[in-house]
C-alpha atoms as a PDB file:
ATOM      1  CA  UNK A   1       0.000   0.000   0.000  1.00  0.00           C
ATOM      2  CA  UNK A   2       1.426   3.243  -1.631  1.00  0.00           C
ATOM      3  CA  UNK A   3       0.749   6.187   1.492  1.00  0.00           C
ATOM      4  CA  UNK A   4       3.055   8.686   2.938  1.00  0.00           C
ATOM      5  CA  UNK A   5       5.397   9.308   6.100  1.00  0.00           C
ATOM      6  CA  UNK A   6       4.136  11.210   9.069  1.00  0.00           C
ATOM      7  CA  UNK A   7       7.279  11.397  10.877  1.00  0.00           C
ATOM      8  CA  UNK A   8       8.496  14.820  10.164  1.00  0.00           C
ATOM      9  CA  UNK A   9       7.036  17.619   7.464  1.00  0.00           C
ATOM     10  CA  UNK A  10       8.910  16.358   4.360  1.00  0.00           C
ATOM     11  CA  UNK A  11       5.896  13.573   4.004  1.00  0.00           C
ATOM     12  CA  UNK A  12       8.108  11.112   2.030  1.00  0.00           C
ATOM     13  CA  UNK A  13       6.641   8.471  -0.111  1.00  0.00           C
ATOM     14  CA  UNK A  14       6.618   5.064   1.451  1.00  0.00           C
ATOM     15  CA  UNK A  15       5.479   1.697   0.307  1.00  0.00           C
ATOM     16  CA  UNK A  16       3.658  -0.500   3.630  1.00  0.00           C
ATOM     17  CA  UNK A  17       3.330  -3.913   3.694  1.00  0.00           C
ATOM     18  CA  UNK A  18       0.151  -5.744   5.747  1.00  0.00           C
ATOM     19  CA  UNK A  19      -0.123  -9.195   6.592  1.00  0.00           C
ATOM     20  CA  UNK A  20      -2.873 -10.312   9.015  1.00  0.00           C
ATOM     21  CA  UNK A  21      -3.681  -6.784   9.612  1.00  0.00           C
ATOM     22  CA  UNK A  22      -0.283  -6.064  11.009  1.00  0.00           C
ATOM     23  CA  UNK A  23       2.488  -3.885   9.231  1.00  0.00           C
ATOM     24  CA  UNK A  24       5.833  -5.753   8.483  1.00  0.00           C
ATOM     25  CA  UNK A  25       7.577  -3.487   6.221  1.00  0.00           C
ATOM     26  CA  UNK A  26       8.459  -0.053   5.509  1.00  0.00           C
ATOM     27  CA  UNK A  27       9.668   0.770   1.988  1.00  0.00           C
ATOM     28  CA  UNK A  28      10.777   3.867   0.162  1.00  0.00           C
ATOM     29  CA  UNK A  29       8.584   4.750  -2.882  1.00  0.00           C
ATOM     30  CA  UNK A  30      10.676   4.685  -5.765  1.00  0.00           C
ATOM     31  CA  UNK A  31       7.584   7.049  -7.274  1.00  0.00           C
ATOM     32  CA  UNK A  32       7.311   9.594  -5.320  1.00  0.00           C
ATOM     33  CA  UNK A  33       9.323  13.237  -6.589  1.00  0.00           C
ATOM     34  CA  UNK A  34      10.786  14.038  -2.824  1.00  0.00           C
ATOM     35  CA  UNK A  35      12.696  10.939  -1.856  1.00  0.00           C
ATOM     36  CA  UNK A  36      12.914   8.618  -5.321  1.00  0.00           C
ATOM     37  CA  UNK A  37      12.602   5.292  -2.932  1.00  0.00           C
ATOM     38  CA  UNK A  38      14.809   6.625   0.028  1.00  0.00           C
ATOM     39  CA  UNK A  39      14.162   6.469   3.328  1.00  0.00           C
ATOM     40  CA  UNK A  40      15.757   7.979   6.686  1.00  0.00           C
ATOM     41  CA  UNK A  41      16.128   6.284   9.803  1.00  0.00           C
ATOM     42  CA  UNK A  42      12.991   7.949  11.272  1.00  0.00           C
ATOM     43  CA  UNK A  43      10.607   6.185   8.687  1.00  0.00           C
ATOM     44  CA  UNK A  44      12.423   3.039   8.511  1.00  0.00           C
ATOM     45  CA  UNK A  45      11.649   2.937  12.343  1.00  0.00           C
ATOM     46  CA  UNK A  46       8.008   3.529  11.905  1.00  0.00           C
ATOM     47  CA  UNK A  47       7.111  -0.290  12.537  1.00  0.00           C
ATOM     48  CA  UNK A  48       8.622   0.247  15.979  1.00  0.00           C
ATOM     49  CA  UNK A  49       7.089   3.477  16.776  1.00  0.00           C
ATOM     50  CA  UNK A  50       3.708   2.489  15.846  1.00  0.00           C
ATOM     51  CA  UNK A  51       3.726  -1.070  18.472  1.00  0.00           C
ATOM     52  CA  UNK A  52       6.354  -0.258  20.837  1.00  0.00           C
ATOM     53  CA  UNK A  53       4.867  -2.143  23.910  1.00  0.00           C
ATOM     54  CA  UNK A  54       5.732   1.903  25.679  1.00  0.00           C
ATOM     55  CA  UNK A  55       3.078   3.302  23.103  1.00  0.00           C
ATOM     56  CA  UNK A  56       0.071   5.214  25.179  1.00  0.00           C
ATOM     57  CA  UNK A  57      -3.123   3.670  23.540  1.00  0.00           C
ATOM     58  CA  UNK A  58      -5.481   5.027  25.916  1.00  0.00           C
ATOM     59  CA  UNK A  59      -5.959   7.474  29.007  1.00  0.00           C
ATOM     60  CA  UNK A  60      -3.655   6.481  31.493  1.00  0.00           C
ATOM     61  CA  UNK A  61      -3.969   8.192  35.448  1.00  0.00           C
ATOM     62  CA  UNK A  62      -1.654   8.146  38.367  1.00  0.00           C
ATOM     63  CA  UNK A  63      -3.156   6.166  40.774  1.00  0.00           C
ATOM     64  CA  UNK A  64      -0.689   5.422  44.764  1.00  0.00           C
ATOM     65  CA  UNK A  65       2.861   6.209  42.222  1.00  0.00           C
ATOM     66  CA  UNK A  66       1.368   4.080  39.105  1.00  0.00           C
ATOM     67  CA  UNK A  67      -0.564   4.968  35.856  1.00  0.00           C
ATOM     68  CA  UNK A  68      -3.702   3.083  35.470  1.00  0.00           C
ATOM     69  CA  UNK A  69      -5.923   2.426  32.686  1.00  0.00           C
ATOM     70  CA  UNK A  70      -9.014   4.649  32.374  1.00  0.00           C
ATOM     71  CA  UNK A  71     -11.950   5.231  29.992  1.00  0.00           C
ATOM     72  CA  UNK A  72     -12.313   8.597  27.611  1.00  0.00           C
ATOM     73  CA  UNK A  73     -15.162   9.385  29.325  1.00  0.00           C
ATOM     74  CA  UNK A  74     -13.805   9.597  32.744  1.00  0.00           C
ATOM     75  CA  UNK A  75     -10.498  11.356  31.532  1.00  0.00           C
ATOM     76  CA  UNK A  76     -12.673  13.707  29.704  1.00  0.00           C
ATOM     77  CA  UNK A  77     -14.592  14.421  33.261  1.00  0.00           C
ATOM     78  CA  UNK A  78     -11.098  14.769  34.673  1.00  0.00           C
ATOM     79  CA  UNK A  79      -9.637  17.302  32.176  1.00  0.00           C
ATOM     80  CA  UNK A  80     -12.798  19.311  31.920  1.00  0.00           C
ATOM     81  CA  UNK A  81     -12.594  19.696  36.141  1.00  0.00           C
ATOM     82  CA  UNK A  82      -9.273  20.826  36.138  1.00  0.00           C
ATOM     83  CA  UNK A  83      -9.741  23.376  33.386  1.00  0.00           C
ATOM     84  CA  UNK A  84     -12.548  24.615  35.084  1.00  0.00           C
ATOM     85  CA  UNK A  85     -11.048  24.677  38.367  1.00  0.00           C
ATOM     86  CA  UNK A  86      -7.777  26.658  36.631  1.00  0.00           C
ATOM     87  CA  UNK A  87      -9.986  28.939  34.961  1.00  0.00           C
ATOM     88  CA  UNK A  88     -12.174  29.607  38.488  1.00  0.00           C
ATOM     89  CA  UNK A  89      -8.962  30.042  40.481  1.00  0.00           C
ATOM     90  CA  UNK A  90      -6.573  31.661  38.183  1.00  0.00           C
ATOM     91  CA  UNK A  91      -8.522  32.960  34.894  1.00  0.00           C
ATOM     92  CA  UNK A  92      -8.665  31.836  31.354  1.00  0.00           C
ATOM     93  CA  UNK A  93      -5.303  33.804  30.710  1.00  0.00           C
ATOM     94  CA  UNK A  94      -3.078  31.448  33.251  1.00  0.00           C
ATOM     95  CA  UNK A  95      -3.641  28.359  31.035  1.00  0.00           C
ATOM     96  CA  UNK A  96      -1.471  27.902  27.342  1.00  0.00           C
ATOM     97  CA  UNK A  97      -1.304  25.721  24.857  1.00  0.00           C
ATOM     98  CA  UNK A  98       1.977  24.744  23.896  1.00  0.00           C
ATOM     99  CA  UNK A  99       2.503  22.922  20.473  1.00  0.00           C
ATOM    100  CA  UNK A 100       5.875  21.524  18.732  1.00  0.00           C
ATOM    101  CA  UNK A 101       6.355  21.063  14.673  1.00  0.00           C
ATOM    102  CA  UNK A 102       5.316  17.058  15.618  1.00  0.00           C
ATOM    103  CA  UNK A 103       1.577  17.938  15.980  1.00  0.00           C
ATOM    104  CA  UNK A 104       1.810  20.722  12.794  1.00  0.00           C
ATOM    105  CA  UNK A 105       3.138  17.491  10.911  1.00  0.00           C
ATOM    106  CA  UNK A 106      -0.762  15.648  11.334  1.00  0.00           C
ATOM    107  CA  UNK A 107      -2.164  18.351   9.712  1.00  0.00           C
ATOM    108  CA  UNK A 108      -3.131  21.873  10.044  1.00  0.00           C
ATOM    109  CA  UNK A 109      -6.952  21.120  10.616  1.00  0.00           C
ATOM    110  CA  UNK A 110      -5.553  19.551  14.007  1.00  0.00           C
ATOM    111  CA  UNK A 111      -3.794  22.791  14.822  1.00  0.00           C
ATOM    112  CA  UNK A 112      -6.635  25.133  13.897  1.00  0.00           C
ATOM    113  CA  UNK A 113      -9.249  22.717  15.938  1.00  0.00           C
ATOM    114  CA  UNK A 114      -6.932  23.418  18.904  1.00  0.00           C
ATOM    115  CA  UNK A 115      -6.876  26.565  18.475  1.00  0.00           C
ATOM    116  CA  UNK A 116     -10.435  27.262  18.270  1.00  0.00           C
ATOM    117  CA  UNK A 117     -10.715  24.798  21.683  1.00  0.00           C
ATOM    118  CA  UNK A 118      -7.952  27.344  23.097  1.00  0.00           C
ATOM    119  CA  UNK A 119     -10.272  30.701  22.049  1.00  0.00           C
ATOM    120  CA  UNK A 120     -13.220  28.796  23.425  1.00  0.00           C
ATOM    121  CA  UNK A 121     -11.746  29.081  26.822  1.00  0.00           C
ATOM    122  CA  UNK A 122     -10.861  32.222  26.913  1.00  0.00           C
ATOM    123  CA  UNK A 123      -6.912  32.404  26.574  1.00  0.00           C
ATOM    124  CA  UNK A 124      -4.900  33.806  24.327  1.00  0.00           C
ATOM    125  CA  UNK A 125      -1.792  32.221  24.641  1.00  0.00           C
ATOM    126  CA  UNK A 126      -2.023  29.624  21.697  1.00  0.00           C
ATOM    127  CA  UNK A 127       2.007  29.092  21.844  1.00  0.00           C
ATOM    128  CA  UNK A 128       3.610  26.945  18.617  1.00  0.00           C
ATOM    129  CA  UNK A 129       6.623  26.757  16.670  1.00  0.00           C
ATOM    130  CA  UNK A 130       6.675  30.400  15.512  1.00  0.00           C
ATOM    131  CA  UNK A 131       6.112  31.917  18.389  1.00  0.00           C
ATOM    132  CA  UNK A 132       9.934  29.968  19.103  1.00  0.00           C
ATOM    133  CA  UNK A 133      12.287  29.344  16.581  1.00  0.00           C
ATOM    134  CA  UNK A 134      10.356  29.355  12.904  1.00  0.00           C
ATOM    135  CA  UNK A 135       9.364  33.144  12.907  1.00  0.00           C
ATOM    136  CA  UNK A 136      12.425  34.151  12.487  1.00  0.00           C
ATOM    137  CA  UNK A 137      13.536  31.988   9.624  1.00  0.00           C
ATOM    138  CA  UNK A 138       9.284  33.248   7.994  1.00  0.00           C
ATOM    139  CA  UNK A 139      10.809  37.195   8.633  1.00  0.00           C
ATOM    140  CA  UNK A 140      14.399  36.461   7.188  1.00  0.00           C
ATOM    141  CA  UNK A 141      12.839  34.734   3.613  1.00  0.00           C
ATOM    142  CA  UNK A 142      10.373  37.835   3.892  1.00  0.00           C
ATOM    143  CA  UNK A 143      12.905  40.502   4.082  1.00  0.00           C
ATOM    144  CA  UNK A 144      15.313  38.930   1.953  1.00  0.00           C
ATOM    145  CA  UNK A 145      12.703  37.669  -0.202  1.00  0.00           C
ATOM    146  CA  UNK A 146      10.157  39.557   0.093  1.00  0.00           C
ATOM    147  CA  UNK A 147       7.899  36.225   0.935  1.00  0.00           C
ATOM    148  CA  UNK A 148       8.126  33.024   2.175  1.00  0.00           C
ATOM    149  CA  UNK A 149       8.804  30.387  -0.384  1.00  0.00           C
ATOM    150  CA  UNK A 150       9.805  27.089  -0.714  1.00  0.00           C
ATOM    151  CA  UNK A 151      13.483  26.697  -1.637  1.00  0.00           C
ATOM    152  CA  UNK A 152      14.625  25.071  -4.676  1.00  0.00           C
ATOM    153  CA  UNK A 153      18.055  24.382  -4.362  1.00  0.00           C
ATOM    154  CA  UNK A 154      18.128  22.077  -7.631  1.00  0.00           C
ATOM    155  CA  UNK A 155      17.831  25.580  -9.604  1.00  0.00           C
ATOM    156  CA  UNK A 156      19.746  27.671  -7.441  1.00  0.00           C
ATOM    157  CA  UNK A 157      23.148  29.212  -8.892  1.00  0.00           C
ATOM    158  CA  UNK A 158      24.530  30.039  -5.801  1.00  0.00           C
ATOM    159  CA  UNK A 159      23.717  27.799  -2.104  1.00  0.00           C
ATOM    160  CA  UNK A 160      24.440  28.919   0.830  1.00  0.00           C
ATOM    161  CA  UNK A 161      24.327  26.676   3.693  1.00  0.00           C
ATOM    162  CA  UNK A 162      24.639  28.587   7.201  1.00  0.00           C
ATOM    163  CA  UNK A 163      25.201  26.500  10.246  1.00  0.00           C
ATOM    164  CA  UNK A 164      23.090  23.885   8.122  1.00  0.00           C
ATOM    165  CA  UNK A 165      24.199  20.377   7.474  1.00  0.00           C
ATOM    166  CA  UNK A 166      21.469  18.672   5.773  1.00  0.00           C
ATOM    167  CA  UNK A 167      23.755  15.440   4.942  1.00  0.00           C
ATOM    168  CA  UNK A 168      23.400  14.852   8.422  1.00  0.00           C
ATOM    169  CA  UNK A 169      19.564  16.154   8.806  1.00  0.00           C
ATOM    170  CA  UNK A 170      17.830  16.053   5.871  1.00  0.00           C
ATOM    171  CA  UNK A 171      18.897  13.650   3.058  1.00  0.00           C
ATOM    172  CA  UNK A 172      16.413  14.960   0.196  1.00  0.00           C
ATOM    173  CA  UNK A 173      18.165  18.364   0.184  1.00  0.00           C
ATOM    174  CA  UNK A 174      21.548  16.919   0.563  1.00  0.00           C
ATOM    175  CA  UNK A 175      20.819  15.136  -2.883  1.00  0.00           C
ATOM    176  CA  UNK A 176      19.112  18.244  -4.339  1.00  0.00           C
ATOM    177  CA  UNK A 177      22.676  20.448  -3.705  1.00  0.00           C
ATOM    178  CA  UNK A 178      24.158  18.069  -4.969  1.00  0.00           C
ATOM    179  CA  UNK A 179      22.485  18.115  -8.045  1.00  0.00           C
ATOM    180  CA  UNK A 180      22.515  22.273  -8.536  1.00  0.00           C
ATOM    181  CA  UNK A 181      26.584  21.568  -8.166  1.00  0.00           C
ATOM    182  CA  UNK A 182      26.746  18.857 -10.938  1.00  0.00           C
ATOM    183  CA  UNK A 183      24.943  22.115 -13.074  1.00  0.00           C
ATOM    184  CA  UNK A 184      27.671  24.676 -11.806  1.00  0.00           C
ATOM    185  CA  UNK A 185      26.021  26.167  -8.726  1.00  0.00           C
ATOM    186  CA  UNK A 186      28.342  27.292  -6.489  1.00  0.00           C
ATOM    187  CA  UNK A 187      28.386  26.667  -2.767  1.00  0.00           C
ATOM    188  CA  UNK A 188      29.095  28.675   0.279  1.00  0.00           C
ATOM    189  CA  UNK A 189      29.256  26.909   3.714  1.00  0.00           C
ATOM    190  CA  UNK A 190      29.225  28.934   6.829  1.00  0.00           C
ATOM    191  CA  UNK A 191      30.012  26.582  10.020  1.00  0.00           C
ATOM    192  CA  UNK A 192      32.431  26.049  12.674  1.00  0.00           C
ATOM    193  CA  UNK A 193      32.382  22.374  11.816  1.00  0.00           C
ATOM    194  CA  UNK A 194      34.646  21.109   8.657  1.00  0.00           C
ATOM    195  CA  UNK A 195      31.444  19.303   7.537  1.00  0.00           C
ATOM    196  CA  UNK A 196      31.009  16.820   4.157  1.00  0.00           C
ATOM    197  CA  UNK A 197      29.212  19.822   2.489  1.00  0.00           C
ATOM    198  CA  UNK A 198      32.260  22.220   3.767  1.00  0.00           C
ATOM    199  CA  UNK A 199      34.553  19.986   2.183  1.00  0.00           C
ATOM    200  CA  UNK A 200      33.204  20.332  -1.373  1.00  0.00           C
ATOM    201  CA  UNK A 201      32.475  24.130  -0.997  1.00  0.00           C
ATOM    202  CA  UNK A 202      33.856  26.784  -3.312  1.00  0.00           C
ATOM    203  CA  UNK A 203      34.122  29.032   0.068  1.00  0.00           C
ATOM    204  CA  UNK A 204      34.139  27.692   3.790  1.00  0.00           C
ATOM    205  CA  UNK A 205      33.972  30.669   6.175  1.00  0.00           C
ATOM    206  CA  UNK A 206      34.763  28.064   9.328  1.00  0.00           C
ATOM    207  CA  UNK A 207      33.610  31.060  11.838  1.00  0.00           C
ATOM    208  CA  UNK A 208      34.443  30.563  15.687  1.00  0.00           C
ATOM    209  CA  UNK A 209      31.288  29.313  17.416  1.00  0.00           C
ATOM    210  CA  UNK A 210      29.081  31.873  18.600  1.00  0.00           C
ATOM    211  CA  UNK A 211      30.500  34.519  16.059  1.00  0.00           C
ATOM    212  CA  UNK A 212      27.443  34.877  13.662  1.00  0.00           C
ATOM    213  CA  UNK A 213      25.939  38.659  14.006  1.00  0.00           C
ATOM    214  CA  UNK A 214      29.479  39.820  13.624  1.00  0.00           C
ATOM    215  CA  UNK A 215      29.613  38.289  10.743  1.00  0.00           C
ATOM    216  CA  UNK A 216      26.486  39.629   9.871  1.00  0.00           C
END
């Protein structure tokens, strides 16, 4: 069965195969246009992730120093208490939400439903990956750019790669650099670290750690 990867945003193509209802294999799709049939460690460990006998399957509460099975509905009556009692004692305002890029991976619709949960209780602080780390690289392809696109390294003329390794974290843009270079793009590495991509740049400014805004 032809689906795709939910372990991280690049969605890769993967190929599963069922037997008795059960999956026993994780395969790249040799189809799909991102990863052409590869696969990182992350999905090749999907069987694992998915019945690790440590996976949560259903409300679990503390009960004398050990979790104990529960229903929904009782969790639900838990959850809904405390909220209330938070809200009662403190205000709407003292509770957030805090979200990471795994939950943006399963889907914006997700996100937005937990938002609207978070406005229906009154607080504003809806806290996720922007309000951290990925607003700044939004407002640096907006003022260099002057919006935020996609990057398309395999038709870039000139790469720069700033404190970014993606041979080590992202295999799909290591090949697509790879690629612009075997059409003459040339390639700027900016790291501390003598990294594989340093190695075969046209320029390595090896900075000293820490030493970035000077340079800029």
């Amino acid at each position: 069965m032809k689906t795709l990867c939910g372990m991280c945003p690049w969605a890769c193509g993967i190929v599963v195969s069922v037997e008795n209802e059960k999956v026993v294999r994780i395969e790249g799709d040799p189809d799909h246009p991102w990863n052409h049939g590869k696969l990182c460690p992350k999905a090749a460990g999907i069987i694992d992730y998915v019945y690790s006998p440590d996976r949560i399957k259903y409300p679990m509460k503390k009960v004398d120093g050990e979790f104990k099975r529960i229903s929904w509905d009782e969790a639900l009556d838990i959850m809904a208490a405390e909220l209330n009692k938070i809200k009662e004692n403190y205000g709407a305002k003292s509770w957030a939400v805090l979200e990471g890029m795994s939950f943006v991976c399963h889907g914006f619709t997700s996100m937005t439903l937990l938002q609207r949960f978070c406005d229906a209780y009154g607080s504003p602080n809806f806290i996720t990956p922007e309000s951290m780390c990925y607003l700044s690289r939004i407002t640096a392809n907006m003022l260099t750019l002057g919006k935020f696109p996609a990057a398309d390294p395999e038709n870039s003329k000139c790469i720069i790669l700033w404190g970014h390794n993606p041979a080590e974290s992202n295999f799909i843009t290591a090949e697509q650099i790879m690629n612009a270079r075997k059409n003459g793009a040339k390639l700027i590495v900016i790291d501390p670290r003598k990294t594989s991509f340093a190695k075969k740049a046209d320029i390595h400014a090896q900075i000293r750690p820490g030493t970035d805004c000077a340079l800029c």
